[in-house]
C-alpha atoms as a PDB file:
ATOM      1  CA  UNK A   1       0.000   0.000   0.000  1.00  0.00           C
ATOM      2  CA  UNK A   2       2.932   2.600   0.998  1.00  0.00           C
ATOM      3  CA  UNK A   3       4.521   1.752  -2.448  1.00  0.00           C
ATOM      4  CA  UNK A   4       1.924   1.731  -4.271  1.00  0.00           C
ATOM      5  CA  UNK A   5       0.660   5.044  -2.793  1.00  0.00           C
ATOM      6  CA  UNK A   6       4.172   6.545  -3.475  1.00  0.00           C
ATOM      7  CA  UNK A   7       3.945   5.508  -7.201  1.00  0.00           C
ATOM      8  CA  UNK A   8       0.384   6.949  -7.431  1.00  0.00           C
ATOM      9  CA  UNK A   9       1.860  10.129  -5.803  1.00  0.00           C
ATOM     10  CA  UNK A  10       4.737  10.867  -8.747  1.00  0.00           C
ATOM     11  CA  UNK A  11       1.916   9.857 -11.338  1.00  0.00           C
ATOM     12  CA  UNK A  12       0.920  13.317 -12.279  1.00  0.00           C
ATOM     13  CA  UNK A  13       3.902  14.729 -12.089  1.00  0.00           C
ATOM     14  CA  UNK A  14       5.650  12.110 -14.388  1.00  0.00           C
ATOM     15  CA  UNK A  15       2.723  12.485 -17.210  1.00  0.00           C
ATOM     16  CA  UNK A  16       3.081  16.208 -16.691  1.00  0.00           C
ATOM     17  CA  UNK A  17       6.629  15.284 -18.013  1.00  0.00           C
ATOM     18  CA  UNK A  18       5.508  13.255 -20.716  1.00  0.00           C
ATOM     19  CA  UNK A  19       2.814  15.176 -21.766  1.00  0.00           C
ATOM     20  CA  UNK A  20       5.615  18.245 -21.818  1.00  0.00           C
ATOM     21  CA  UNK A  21       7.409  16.271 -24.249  1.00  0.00           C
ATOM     22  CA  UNK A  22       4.789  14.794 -26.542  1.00  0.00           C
ATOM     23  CA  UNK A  23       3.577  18.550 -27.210  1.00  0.00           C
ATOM     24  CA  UNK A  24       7.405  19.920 -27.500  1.00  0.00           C
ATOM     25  CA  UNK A  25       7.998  17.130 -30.306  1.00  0.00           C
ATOM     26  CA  UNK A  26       4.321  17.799 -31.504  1.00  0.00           C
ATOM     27  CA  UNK A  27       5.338  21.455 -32.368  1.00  0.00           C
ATOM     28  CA  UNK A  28       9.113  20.908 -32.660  1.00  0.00           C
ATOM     29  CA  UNK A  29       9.173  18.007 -35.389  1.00  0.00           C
ATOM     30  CA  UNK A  30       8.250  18.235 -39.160  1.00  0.00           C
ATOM     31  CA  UNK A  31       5.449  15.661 -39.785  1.00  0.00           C
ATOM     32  CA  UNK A  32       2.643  15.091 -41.980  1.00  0.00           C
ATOM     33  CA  UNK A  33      -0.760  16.115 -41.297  1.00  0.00           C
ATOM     34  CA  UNK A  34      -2.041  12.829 -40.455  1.00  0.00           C
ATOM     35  CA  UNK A  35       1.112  12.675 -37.857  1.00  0.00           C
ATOM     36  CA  UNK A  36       0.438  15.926 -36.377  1.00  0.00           C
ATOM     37  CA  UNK A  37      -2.893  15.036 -35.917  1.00  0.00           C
ATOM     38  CA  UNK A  38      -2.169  11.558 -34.176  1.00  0.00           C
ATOM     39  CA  UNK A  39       0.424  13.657 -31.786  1.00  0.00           C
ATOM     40  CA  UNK A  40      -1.989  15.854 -30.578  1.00  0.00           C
ATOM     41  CA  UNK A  41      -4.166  13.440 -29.810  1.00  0.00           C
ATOM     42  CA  UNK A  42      -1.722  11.679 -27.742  1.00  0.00           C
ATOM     43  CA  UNK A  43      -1.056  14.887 -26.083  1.00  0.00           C
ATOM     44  CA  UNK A  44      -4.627  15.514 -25.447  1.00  0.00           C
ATOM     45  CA  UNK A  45      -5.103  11.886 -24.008  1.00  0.00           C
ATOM     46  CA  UNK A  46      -2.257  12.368 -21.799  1.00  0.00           C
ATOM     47  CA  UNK A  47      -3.051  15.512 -20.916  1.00  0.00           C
ATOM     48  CA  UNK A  48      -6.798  14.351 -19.680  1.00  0.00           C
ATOM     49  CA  UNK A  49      -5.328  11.420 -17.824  1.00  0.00           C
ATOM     50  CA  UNK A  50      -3.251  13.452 -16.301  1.00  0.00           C
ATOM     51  CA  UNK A  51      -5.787  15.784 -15.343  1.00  0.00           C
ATOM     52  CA  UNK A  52      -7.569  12.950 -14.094  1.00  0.00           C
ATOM     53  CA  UNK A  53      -5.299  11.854 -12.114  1.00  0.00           C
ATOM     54  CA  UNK A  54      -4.739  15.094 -10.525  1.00  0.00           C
ATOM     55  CA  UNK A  55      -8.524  15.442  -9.486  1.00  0.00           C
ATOM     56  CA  UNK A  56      -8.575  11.674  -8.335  1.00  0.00           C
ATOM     57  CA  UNK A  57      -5.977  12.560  -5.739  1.00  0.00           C
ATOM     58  CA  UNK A  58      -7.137  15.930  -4.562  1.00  0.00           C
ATOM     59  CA  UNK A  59     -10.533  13.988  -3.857  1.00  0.00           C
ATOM     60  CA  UNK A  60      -8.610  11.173  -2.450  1.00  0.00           C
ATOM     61  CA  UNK A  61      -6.639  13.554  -0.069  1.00  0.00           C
ATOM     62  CA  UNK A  62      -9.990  15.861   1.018  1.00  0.00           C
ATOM     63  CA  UNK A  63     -11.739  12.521   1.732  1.00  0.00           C
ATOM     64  CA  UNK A  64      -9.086  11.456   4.254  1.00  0.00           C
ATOM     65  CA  UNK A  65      -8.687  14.577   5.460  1.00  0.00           C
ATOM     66  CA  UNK A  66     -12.378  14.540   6.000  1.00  0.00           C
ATOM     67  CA  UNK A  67     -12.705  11.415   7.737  1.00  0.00           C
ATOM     68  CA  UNK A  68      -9.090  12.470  10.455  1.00  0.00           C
ATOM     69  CA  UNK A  69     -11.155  15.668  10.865  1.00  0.00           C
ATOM     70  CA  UNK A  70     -14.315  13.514  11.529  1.00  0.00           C
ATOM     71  CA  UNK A  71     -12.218  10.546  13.679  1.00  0.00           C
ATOM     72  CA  UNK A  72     -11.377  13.585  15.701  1.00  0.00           C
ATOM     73  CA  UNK A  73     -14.323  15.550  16.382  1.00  0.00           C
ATOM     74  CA  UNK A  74     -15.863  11.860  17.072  1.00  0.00           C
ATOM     75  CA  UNK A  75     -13.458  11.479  19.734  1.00  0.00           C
ATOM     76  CA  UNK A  76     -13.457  14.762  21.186  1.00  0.00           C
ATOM     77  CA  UNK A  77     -17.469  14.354  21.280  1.00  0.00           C
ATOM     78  CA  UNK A  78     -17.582  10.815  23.418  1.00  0.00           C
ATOM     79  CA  UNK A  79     -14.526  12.293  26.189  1.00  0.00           C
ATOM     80  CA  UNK A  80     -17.457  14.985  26.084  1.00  0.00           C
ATOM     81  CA  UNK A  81     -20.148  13.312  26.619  1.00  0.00           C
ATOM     82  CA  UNK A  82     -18.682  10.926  28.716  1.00  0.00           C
ATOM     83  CA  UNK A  83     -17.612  13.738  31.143  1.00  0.00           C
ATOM     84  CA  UNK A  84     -21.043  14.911  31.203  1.00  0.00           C
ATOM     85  CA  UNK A  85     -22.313  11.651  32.521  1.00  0.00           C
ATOM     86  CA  UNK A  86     -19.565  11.663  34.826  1.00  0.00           C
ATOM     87  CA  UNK A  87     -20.840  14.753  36.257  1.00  0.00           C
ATOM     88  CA  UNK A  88     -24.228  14.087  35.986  1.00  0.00           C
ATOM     89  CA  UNK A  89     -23.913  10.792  37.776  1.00  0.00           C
ATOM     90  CA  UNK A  90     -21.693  12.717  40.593  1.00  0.00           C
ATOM     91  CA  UNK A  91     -24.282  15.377  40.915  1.00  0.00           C
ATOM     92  CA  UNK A  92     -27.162  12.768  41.363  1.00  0.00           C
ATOM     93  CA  UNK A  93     -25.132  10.513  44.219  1.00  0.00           C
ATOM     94  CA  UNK A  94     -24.485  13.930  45.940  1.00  0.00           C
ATOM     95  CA  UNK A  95     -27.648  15.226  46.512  1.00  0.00           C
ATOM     96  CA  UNK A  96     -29.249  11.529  46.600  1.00  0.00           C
ATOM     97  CA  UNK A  97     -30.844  11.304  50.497  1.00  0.00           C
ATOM     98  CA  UNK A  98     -29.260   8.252  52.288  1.00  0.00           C
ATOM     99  CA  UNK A  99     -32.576   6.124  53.121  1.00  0.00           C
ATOM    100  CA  UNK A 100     -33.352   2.220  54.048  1.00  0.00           C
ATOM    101  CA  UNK A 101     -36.997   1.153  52.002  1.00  0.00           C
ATOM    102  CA  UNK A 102     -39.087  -0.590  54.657  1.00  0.00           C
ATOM    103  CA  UNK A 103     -39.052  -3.623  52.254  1.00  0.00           C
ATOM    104  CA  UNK A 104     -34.858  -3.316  52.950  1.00  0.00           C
ATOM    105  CA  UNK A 105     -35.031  -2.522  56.413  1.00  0.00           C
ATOM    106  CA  UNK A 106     -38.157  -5.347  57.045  1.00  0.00           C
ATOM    107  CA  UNK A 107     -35.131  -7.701  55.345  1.00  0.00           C
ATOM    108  CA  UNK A 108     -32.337  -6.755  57.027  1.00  0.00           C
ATOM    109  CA  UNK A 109     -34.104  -7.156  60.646  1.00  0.00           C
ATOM    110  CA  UNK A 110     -35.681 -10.789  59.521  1.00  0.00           C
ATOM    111  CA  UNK A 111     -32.132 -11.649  58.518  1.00  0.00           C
ATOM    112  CA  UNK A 112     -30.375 -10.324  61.787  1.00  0.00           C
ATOM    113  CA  UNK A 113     -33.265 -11.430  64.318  1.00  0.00           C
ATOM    114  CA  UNK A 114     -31.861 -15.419  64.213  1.00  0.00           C
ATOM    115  CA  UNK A 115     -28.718 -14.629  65.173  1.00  0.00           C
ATOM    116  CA  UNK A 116     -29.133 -12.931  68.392  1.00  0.00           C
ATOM    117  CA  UNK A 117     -29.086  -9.685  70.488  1.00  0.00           C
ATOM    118  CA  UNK A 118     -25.465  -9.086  69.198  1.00  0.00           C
ATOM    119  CA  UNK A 119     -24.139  -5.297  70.759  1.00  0.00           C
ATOM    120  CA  UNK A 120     -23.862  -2.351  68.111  1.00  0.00           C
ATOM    121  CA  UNK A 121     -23.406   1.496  68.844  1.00  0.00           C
ATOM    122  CA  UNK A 122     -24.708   3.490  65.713  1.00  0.00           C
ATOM    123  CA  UNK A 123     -23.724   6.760  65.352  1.00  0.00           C
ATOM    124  CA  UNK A 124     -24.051  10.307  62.799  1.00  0.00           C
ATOM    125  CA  UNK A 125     -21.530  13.164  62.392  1.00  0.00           C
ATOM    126  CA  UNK A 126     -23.361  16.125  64.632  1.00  0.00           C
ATOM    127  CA  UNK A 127     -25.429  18.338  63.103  1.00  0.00           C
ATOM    128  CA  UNK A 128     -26.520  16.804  59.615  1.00  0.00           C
ATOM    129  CA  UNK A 129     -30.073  16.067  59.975  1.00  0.00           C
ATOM    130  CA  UNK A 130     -29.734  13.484  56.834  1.00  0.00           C
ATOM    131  CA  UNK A 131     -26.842  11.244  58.314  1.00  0.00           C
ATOM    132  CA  UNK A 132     -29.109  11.644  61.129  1.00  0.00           C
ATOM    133  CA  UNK A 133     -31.832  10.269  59.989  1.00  0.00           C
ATOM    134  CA  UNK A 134     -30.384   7.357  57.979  1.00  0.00           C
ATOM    135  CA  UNK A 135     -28.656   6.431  61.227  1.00  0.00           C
ATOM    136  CA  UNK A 136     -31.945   5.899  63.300  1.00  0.00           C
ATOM    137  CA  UNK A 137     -33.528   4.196  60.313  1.00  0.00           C
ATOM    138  CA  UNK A 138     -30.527   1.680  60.607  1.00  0.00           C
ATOM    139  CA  UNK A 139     -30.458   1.634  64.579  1.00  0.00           C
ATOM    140  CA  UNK A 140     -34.381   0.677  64.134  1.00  0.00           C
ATOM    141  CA  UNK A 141     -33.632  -1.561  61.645  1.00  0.00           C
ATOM    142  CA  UNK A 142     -31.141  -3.542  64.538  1.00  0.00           C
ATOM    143  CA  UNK A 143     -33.659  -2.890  67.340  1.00  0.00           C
ATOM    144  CA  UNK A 144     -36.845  -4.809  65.295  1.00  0.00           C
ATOM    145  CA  UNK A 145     -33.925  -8.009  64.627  1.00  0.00           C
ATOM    146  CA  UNK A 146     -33.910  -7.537  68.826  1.00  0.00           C
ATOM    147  CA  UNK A 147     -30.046  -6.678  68.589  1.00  0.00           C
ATOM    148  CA  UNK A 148     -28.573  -4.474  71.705  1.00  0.00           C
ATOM    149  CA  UNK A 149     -28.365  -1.593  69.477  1.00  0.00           C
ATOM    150  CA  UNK A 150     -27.572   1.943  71.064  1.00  0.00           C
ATOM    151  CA  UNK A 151     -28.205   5.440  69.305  1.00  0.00           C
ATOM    152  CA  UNK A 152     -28.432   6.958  67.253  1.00  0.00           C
ATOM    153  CA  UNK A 153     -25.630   8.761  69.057  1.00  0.00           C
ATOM    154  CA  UNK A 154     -23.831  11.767  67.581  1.00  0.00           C
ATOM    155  CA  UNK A 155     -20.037  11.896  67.710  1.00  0.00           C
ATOM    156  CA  UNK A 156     -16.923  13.506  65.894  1.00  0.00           C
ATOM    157  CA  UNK A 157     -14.828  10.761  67.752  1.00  0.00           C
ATOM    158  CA  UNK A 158     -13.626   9.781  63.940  1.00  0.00           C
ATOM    159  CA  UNK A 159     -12.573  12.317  62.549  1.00  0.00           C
ATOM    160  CA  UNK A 160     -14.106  14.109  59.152  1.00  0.00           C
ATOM    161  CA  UNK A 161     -15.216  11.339  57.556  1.00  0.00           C
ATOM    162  CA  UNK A 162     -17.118  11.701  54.618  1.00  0.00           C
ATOM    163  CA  UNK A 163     -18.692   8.920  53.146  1.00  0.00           C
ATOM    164  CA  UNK A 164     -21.864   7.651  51.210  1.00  0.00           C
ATOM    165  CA  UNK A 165     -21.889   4.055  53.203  1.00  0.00           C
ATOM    166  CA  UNK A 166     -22.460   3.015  56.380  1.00  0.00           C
ATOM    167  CA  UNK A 167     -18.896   2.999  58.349  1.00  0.00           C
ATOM    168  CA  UNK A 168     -18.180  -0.148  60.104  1.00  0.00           C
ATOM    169  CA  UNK A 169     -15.633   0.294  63.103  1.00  0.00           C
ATOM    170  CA  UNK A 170     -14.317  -2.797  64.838  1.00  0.00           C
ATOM    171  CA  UNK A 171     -12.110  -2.823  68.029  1.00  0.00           C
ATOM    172  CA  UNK A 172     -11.074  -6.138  67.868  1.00  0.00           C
ATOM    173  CA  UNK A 173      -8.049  -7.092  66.011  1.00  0.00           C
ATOM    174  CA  UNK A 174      -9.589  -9.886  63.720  1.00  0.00           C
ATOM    175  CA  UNK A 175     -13.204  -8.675  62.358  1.00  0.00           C
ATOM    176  CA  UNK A 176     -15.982 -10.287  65.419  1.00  0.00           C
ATOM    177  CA  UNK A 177     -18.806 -12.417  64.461  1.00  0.00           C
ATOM    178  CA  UNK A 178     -20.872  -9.376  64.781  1.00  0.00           C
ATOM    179  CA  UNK A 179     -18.632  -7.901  62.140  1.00  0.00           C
ATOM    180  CA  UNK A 180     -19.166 -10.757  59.840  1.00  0.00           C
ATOM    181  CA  UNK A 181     -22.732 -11.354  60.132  1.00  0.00           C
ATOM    182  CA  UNK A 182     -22.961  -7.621  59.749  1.00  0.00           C
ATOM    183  CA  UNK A 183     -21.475  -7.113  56.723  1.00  0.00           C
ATOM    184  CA  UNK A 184     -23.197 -10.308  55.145  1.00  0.00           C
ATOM    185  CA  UNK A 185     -26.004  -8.531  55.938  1.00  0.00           C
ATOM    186  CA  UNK A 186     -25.023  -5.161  54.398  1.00  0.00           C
ATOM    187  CA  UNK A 187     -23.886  -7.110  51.479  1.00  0.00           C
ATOM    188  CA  UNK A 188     -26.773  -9.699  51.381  1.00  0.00           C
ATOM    189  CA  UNK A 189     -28.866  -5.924  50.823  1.00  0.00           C
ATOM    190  CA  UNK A 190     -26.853  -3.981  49.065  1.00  0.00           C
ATOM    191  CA  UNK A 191     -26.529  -1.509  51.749  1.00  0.00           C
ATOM    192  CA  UNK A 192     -23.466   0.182  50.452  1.00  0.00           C
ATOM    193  CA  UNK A 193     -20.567   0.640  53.504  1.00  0.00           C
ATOM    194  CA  UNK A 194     -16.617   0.560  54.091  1.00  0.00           C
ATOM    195  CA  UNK A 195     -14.932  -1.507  56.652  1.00  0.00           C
ATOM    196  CA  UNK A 196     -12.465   1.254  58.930  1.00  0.00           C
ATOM    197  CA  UNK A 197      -9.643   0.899  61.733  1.00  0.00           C
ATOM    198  CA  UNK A 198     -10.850   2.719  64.165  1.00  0.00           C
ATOM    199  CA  UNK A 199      -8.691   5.363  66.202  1.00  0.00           C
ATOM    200  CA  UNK A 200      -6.800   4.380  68.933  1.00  0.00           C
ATOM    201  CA  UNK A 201      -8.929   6.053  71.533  1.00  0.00           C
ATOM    202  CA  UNK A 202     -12.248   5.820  69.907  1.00  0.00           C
ATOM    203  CA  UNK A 203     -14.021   2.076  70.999  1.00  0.00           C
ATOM    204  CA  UNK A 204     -12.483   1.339  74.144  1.00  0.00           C
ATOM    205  CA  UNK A 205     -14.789  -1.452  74.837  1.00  0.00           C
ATOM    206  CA  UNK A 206     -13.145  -5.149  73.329  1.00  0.00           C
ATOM    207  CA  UNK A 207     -15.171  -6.581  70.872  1.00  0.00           C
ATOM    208  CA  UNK A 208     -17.580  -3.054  70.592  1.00  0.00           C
ATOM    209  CA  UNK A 209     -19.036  -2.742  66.707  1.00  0.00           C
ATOM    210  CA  UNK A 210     -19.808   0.726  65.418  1.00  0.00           C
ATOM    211  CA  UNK A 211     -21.423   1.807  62.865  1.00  0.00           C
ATOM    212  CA  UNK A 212     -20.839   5.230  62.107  1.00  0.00           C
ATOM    213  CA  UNK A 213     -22.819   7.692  59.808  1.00  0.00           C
ATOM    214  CA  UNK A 214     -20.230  10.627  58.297  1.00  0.00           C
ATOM    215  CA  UNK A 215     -21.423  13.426  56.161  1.00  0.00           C
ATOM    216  CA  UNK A 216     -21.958  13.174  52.410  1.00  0.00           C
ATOM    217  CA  UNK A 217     -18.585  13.956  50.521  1.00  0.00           C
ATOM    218  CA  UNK A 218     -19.152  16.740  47.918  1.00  0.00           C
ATOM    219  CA  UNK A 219     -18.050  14.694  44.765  1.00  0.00           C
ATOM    220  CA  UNK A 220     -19.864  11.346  46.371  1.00  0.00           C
ATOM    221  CA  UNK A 221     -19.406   8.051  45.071  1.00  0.00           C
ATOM    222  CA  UNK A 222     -20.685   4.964  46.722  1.00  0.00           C
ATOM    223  CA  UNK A 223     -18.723   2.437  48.107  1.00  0.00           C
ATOM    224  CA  UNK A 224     -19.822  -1.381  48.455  1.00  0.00           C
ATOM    225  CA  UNK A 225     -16.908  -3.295  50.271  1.00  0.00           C
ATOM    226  CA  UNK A 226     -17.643  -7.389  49.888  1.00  0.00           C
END
């Protein structure tokens, strides 16, 4: 293709030459009628191939300059639009309201209730009526399953966290079996959360289980640990 596209390239230029010649030896060399007449023709022939020719490339080169300018504006058009469903889908998990259905929350406590009255503390960030409210809807949810569930409690114990899940905390060193059955739970729902370390100071009480509410981040994207 590269060869052949390099021979195509000289083509007009080389019947140019020709065609230069066939008309200098046209004018430039006695002949008869009939051979004057057979000359020109030749010239004329060449000359409309080369013409041809000429046009057949331009066309050639304006269609695949077309079709680079095309590829490009294609390409600049999808990292477009893909940014704008980017920031569409940010903009919808930020100002989505962090809520359990009562069809979720009637699931989650009729998965819980067989296992026990294991101990959880749930807690919100102070002063954010919406983590507030998603954490007693979860603290009820642990309560109907007849778990020893305390709160909602507010804290700032950890820190600025910001986060669309719920925030499990566990003090023990190897995740509990309230931690496990927990987060099968969460999982088992697709209650979107994030296992944490808690600080040092934080859950003094071995074997305590938080689950902390934080404020929505600003650019929010849910996280689903499994």
């Amino acid at each position: 293709m590269i060869v052949t596209g390099g021979l195509l390239s000289w083509l007009p230029a080389f019947m140019a030459i020709v065609l230069s010649g066939l008309a200098l030896a046209a004018c430039a060399t006695p002949a008869t009628p009939t051979a004057r007449r057979t000359r020109l023709s030749m010239v004329a022939i060449v000359g409309s191939v080369t013409v041809a020719v000429t046009v057949w490339q331009a066309s050639a080169a304006s269609d695949q300059i077309a079709r680079l300018i095309k590829d490009d504006q294609s390409k600049q058009l999808m990292a477009q639009v893909k940014s704008l469903q980017e920031q569409v889908a940010t903009l919808q998990e930020s100002t989505r309201v962090r809520s359990l259905s009562s069809e979720t929350a009637a699931g989650l406590a009729d998965y819980l209730r067989p296992f026990g009255g294991h101990k959880v503390i749930v807690s919100c960030v102070p002063g954010d009526i919406e983590a507030y409210h998603y954490a007693t809807q979860i603290a009820d949810a642990l309560k109907a399953a007849n778990w020893d569930a305390r709160g909602p409690e507010t804290t700032t114990i950890f820190g600025d966290v910001k986060a669309m899940g719920i925030n499990v905390y566990n003090n023990s060193d190897h995740p509990s079996e309230t931690v496990k059955i927990l987060l099968d739970a969460l999982a088992k729902f697709a209650i979107p959360y994030q296992s944490r370390v808690p600080p040092n100071e934080a859950m003094p009480e071995s074997e305590t289980v938080e689950l902390f509410i934080g404020a929505k981040p600003a650019m929010a994207t849910t996280a689903t640990a499994h």
